[in-house]
C-alpha atoms as a PDB file:
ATOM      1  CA  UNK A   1     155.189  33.615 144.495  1.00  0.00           C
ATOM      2  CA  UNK A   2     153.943  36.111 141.980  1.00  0.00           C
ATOM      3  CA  UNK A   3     156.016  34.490 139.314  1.00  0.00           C
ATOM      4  CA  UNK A   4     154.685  31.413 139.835  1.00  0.00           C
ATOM      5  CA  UNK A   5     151.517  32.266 138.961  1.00  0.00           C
ATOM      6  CA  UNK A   6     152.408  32.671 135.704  1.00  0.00           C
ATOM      7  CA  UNK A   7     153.923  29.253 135.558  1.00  0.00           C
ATOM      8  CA  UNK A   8     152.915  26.993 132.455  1.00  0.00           C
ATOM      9  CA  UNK A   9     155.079  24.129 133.372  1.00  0.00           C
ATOM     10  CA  UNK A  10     153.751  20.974 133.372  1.00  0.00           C
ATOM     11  CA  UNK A  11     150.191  22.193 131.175  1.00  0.00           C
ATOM     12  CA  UNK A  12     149.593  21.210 127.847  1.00  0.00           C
ATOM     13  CA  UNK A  13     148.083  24.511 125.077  1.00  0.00           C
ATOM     14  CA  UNK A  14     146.586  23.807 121.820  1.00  0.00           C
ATOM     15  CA  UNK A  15     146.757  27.019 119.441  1.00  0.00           C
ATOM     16  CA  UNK A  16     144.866  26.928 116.240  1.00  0.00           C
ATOM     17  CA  UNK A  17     146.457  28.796 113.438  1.00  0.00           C
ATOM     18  CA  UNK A  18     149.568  28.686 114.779  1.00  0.00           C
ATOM     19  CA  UNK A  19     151.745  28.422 111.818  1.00  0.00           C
ATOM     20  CA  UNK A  20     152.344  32.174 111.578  1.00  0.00           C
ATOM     21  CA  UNK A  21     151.145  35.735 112.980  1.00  0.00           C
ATOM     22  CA  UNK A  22     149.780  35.834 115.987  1.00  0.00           C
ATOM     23  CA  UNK A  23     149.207  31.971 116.589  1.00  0.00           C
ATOM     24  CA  UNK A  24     152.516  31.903 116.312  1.00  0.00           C
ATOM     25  CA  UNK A  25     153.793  34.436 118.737  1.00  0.00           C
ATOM     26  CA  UNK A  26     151.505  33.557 121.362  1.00  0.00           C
ATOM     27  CA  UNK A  27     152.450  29.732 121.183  1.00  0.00           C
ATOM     28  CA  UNK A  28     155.665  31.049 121.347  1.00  0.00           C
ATOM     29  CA  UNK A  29     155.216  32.820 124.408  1.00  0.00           C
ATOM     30  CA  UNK A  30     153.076  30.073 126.172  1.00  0.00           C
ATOM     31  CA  UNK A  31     156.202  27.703 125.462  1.00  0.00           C
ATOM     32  CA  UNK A  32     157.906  30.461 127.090  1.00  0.00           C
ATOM     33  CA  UNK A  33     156.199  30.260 130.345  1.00  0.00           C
ATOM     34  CA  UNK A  34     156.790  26.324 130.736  1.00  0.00           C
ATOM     35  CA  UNK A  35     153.912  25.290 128.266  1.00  0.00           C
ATOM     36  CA  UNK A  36     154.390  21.897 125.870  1.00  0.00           C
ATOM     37  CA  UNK A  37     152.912  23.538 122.471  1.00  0.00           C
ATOM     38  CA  UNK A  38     150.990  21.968 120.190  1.00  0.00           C
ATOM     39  CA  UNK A  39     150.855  24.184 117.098  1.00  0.00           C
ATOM     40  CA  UNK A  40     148.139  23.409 114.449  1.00  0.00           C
ATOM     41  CA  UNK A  41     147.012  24.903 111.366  1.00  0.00           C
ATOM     42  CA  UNK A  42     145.916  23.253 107.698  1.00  0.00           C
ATOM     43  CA  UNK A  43     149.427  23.528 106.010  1.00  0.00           C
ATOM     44  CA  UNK A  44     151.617  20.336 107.021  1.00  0.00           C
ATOM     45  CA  UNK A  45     154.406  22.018 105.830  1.00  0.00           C
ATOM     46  CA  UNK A  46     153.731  25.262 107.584  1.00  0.00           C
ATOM     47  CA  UNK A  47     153.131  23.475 110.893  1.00  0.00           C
ATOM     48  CA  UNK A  48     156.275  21.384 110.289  1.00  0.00           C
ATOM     49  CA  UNK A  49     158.586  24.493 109.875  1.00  0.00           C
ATOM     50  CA  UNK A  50     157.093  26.489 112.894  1.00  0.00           C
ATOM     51  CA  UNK A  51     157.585  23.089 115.171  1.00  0.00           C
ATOM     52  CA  UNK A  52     161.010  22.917 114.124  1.00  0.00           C
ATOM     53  CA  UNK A  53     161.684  26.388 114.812  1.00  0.00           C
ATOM     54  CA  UNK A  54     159.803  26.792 118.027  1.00  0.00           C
ATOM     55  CA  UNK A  55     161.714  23.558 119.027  1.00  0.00           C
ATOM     56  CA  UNK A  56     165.131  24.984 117.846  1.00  0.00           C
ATOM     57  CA  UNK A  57     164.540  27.738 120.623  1.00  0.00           C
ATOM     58  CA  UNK A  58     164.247  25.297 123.375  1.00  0.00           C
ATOM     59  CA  UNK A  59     160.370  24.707 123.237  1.00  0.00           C
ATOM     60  CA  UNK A  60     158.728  21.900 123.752  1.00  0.00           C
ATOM     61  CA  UNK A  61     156.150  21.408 120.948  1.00  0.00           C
ATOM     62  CA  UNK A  62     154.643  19.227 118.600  1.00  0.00           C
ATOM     63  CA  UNK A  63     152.634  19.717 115.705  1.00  0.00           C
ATOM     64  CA  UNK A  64     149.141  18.903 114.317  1.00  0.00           C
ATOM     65  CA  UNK A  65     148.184  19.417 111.484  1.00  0.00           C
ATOM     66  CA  UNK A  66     143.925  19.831 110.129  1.00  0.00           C
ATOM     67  CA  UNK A  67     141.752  21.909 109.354  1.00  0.00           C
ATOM     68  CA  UNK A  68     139.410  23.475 112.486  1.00  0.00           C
ATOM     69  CA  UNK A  69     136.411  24.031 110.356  1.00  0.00           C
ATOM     70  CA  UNK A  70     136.040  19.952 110.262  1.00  0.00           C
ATOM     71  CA  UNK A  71     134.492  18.393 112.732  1.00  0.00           C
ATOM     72  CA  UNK A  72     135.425  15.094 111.775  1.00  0.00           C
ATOM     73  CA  UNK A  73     138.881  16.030 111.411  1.00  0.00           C
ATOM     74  CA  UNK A  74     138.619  17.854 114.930  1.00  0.00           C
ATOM     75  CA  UNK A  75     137.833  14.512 116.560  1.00  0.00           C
ATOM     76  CA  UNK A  76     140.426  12.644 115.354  1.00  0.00           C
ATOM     77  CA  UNK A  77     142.935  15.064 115.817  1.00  0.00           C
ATOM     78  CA  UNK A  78     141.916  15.435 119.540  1.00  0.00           C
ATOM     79  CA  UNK A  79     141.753  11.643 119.700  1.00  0.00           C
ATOM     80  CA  UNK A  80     145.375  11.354 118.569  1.00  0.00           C
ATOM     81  CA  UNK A  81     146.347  13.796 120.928  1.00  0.00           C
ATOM     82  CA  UNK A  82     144.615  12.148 124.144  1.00  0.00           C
ATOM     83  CA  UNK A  83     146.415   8.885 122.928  1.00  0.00           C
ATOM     84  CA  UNK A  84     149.846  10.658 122.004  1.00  0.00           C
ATOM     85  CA  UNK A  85     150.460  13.568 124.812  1.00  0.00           C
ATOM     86  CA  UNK A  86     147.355  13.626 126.979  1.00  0.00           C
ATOM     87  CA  UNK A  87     144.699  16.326 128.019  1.00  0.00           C
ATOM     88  CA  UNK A  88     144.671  19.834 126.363  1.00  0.00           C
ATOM     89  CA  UNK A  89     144.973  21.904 129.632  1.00  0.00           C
ATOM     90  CA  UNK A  90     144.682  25.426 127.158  1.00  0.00           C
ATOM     91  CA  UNK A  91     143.119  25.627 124.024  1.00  0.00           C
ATOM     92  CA  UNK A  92     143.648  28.785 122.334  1.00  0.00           C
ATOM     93  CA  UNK A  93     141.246  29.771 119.430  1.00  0.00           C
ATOM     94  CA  UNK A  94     143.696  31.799 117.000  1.00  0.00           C
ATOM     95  CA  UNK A  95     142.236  30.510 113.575  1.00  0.00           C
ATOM     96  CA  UNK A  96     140.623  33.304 111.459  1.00  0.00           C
ATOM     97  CA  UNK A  97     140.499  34.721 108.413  1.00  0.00           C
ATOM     98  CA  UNK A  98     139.883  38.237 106.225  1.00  0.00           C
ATOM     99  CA  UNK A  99     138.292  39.159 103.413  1.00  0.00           C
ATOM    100  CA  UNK A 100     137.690  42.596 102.526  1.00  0.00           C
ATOM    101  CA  UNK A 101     134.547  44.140  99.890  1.00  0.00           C
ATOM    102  CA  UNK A 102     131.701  46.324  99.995  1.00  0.00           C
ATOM    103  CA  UNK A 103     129.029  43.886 101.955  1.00  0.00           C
ATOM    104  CA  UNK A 104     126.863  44.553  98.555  1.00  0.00           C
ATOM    105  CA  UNK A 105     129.194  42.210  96.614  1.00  0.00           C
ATOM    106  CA  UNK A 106     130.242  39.531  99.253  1.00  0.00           C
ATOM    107  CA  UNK A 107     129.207  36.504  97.940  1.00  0.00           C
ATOM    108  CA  UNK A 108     127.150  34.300 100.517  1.00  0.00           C
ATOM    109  CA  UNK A 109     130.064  31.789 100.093  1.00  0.00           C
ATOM    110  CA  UNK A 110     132.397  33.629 101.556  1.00  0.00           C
ATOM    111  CA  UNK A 111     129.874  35.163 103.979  1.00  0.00           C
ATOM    112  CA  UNK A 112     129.922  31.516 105.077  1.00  0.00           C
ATOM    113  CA  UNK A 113     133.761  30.841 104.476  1.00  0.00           C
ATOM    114  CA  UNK A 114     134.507  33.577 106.899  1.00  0.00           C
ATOM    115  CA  UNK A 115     131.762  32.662 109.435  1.00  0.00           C
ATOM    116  CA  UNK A 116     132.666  29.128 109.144  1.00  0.00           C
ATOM    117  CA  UNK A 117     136.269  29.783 109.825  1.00  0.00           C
ATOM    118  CA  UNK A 118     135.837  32.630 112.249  1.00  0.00           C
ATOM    119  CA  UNK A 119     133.243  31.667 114.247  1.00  0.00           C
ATOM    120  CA  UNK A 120     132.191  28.152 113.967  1.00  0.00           C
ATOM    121  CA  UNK A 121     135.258  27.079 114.361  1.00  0.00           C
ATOM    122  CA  UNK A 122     135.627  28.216 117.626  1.00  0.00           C
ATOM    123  CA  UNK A 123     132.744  26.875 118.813  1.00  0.00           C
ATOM    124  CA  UNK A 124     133.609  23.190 117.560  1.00  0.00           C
ATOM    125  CA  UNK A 125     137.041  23.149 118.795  1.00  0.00           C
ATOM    126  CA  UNK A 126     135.900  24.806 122.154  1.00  0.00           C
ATOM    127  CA  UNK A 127     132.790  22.409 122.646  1.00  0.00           C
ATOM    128  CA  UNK A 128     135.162  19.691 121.889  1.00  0.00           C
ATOM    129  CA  UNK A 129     137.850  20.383 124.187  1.00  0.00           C
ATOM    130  CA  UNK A 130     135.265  21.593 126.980  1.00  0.00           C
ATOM    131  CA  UNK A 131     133.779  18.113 127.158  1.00  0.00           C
ATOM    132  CA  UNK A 132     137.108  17.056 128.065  1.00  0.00           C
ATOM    133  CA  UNK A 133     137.544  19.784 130.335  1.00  0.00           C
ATOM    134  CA  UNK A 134     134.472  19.053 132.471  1.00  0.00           C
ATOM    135  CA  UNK A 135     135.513  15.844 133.263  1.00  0.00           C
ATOM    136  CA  UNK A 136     138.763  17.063 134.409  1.00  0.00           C
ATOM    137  CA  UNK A 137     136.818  20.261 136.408  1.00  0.00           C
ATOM    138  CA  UNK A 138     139.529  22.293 134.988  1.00  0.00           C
ATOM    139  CA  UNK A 139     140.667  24.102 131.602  1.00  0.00           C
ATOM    140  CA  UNK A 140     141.177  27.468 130.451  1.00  0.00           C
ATOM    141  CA  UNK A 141     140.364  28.836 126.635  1.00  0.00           C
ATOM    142  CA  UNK A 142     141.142  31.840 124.867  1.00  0.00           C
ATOM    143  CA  UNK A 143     139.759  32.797 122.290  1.00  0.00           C
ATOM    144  CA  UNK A 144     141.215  35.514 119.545  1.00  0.00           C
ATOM    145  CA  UNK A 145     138.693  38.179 119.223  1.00  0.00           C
ATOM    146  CA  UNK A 146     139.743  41.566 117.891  1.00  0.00           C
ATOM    147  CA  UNK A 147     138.334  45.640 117.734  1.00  0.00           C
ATOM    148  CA  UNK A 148     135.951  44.556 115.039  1.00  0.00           C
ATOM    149  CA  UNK A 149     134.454  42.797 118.325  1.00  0.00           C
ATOM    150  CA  UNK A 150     133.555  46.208 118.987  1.00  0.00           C
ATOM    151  CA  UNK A 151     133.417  48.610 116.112  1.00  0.00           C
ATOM    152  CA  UNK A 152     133.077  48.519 112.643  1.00  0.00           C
ATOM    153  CA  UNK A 153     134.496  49.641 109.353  1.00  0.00           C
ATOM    154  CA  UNK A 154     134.007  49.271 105.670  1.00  0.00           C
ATOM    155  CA  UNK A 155     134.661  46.500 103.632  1.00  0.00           C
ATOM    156  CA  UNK A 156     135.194  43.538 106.421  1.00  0.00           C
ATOM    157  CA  UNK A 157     131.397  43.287 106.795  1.00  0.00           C
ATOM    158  CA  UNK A 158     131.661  39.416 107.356  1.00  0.00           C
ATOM    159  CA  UNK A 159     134.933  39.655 109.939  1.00  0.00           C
ATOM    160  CA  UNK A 160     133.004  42.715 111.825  1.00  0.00           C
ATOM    161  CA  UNK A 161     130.117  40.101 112.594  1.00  0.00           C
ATOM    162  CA  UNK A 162     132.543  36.692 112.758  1.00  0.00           C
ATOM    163  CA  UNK A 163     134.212  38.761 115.737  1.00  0.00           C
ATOM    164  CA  UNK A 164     131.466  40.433 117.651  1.00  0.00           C
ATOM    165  CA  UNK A 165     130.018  36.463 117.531  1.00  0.00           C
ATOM    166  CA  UNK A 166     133.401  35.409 118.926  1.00  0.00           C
ATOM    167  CA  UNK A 167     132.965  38.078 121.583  1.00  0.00           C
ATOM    168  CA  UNK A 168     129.601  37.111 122.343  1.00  0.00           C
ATOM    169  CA  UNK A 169     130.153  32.892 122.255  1.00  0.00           C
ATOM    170  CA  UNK A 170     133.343  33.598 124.851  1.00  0.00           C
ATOM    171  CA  UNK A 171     130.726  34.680 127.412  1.00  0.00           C
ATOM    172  CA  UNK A 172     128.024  32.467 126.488  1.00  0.00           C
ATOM    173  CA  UNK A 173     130.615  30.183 127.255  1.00  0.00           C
ATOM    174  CA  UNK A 174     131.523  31.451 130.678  1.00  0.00           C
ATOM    175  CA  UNK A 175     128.065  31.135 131.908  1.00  0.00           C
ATOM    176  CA  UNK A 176     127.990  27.955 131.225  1.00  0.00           C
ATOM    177  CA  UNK A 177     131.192  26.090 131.836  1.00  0.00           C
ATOM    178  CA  UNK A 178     132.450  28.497 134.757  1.00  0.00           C
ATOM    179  CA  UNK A 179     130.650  26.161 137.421  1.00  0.00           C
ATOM    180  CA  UNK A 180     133.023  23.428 136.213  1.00  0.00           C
ATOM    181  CA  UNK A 181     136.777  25.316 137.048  1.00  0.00           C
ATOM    182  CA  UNK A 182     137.048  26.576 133.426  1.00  0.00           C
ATOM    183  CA  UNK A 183     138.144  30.301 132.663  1.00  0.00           C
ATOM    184  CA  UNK A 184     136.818  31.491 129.194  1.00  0.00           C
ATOM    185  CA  UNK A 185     137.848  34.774 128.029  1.00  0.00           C
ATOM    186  CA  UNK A 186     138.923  36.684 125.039  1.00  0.00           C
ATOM    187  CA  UNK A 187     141.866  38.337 123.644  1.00  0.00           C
ATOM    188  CA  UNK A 188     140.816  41.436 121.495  1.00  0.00           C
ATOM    189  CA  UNK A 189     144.042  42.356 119.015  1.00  0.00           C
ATOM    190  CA  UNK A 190     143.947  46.176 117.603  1.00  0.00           C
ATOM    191  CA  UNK A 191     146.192  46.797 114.671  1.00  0.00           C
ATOM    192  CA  UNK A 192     148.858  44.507 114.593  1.00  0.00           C
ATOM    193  CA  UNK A 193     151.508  43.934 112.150  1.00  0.00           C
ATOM    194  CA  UNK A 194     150.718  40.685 110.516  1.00  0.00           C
ATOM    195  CA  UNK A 195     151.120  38.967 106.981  1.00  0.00           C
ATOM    196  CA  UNK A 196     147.298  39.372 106.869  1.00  0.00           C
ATOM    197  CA  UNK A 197     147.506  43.356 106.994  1.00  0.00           C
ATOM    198  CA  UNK A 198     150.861  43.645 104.838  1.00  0.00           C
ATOM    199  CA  UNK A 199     148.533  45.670 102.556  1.00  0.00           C
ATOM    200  CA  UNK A 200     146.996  48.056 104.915  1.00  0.00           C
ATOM    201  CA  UNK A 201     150.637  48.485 106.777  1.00  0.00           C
ATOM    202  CA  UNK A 202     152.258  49.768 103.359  1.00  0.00           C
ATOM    203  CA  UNK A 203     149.454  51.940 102.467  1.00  0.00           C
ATOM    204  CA  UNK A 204     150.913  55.057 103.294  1.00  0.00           C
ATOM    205  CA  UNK A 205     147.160  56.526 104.272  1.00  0.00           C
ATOM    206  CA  UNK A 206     146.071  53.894 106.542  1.00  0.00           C
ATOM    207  CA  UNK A 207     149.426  53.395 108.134  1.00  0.00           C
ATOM    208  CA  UNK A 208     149.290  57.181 108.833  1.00  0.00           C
ATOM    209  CA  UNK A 209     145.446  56.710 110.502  1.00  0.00           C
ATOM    210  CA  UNK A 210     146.068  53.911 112.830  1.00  0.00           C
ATOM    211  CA  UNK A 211     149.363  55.497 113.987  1.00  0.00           C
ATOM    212  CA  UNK A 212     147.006  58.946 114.355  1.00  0.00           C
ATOM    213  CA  UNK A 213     144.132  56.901 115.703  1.00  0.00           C
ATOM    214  CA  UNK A 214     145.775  54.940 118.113  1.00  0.00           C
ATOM    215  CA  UNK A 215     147.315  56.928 121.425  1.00  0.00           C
ATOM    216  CA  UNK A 216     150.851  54.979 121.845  1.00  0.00           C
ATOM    217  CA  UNK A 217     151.114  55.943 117.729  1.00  0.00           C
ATOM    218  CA  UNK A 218     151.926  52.635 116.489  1.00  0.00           C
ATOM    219  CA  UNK A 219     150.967  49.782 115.351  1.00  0.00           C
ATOM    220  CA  UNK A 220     151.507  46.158 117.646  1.00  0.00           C
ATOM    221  CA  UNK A 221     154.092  44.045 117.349  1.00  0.00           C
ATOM    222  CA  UNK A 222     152.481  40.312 117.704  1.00  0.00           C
ATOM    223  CA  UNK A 223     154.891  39.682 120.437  1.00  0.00           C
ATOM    224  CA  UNK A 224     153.349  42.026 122.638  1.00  0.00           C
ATOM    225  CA  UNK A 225     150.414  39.751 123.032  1.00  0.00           C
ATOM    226  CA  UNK A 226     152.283  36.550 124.404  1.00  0.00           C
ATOM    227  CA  UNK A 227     151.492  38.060 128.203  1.00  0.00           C
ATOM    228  CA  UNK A 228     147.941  38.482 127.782  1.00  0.00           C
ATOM    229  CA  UNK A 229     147.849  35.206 126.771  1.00  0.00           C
ATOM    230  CA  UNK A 230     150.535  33.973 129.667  1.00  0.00           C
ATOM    231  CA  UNK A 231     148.392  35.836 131.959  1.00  0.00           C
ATOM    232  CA  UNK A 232     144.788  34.464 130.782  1.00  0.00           C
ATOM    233  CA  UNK A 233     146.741  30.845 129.968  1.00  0.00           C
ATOM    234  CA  UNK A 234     148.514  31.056 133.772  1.00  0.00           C
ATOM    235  CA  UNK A 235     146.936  30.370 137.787  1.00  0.00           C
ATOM    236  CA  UNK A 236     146.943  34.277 137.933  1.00  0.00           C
ATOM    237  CA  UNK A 237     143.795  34.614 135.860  1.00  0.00           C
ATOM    238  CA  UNK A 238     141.727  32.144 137.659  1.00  0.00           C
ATOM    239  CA  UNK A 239     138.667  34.102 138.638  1.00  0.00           C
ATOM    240  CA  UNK A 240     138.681  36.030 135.595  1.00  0.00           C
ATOM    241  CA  UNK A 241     135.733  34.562 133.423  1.00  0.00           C
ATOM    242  CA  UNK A 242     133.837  36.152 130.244  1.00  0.00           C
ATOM    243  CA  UNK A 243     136.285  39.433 129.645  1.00  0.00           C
ATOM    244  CA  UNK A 244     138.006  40.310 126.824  1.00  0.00           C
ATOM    245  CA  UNK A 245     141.287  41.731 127.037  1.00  0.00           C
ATOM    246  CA  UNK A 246     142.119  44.181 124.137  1.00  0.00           C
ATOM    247  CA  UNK A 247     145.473  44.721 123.350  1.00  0.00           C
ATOM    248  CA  UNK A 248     145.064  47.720 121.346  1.00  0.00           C
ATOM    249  CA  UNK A 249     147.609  50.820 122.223  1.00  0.00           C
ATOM    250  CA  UNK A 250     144.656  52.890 123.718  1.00  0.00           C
ATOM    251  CA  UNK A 251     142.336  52.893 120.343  1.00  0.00           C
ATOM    252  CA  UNK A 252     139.089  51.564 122.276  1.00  0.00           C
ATOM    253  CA  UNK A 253     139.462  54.371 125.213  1.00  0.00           C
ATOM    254  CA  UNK A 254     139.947  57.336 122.951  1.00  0.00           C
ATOM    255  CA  UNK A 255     137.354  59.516 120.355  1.00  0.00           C
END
């Protein structure tokens, strides 16, 4: 009984920015559990490569590829995917982006970009599948937050805010869709091992602080977040609503 909770079979997940990183690993691990996969992101190619790999490992999956910050694009794609597989039982907003400078020279475009990608984003392709959801009185989203949710540090001013608005949207989105069966809630990463912090993991000094910083003395491997998403994605989180998980080795609990 206790494993079946965790049972995917049967439910269709949607995973934005799925082509690599942590999109990846998580749709990985939702295929895992019984999950058909549909693995997006803005690179055709990209998307094509991770299908056929996810599907060489026994998954079932299919791939779609556009870009999340269009709404227009957003419709159609969800259209085609109605037609094509049917309802999105799990959408999981993974889509985001960095970009590090004093906040002094961050150009207001890429202010926006980040915001755009980041934030907005989530809220279009949440909105969008909700509406769907509501009809169906049933649905569960998770949505990628991260530490920066929480704290700050230099340099990834516009991330800092794109991710404490993520935070705050996921329960703005409880309150109001939890009367219909749907289970919002977060996912908040710590310092993961990902092509976007390649730079950060081979410089020798901030390697050494987040291994000193955070209490299990590593950084994460993105695998290690498929079964907070299994669990969040899965029957067994079904009354949990508006939390964010973080996955962080112990940084947020320690001084």
């Amino acid at each position: 009984m206790s494993t079946a909770l965790f049972d995917l079979t049967g439910r269709t997940a949607l995973v934005t920015g799925s082509s690599r990183g942590i999109g990846h690993d998580i749709a990985k691990a939702l295929a895992a559990a019984g999950a058909r996969v549909l693995v997006n992101g803005r690179n055709e190619a990209a998307v094509a490569a991770t299908v056929e790999t996810l599907r060489a490992a026994g998954a079932r999956v299919r791939g779609y590829a556009f870009d999340v910050t269009d709404e227009a694009a957003i419709n159609a794609a969800l259209t085609a995917i109605d037609a094509e597989i049917g309802p999105i039982d799990i959408l999981v907003n993974n889509a985001g982006i960095q970009r590090r400078m004093p906040m002094t020279d961050v150009p207001l475009e890429t202010w926006a970009e980040v915001l755009d990608t980041n934030l907005t984003a989530v809220f279009l392709m949440a909105r969008t599948v909700a509406r769907r959801m509501i009809e169906r009185k049933s649905g569960k989203i998770i949505n990628i937050c991260s530490l920066m949710s929480e704290l700050g540090r230099p340099t990834i001013g516009p991330y800092t805010a794109s991710k404490g608005g993520v935070k705050m949207l996921t329960k703005a989105m409880c309150a109001e869709w939890a009367r219909h069966n749907i289970q919002v809630n977060g996912i908040g990463p710590g310092y993961f091992a990902t092509d976007m912090n390649t730079a950060l993991v081979e410089d020798e000094a901030f390697n050494a602080w987040v291994c000193n910083r955070t209490p299990a003395g590593r950084w994460g491997r993105t695998e290690e977040l498929g079964g907070a998403a299994v669990f969040l994605a899965s029957a067994a989180s079904d009354f949990v609503n508006g939390h964010i998980l973080y996955v962080d080795g112990g940084m947020l609990a320690v001084v």
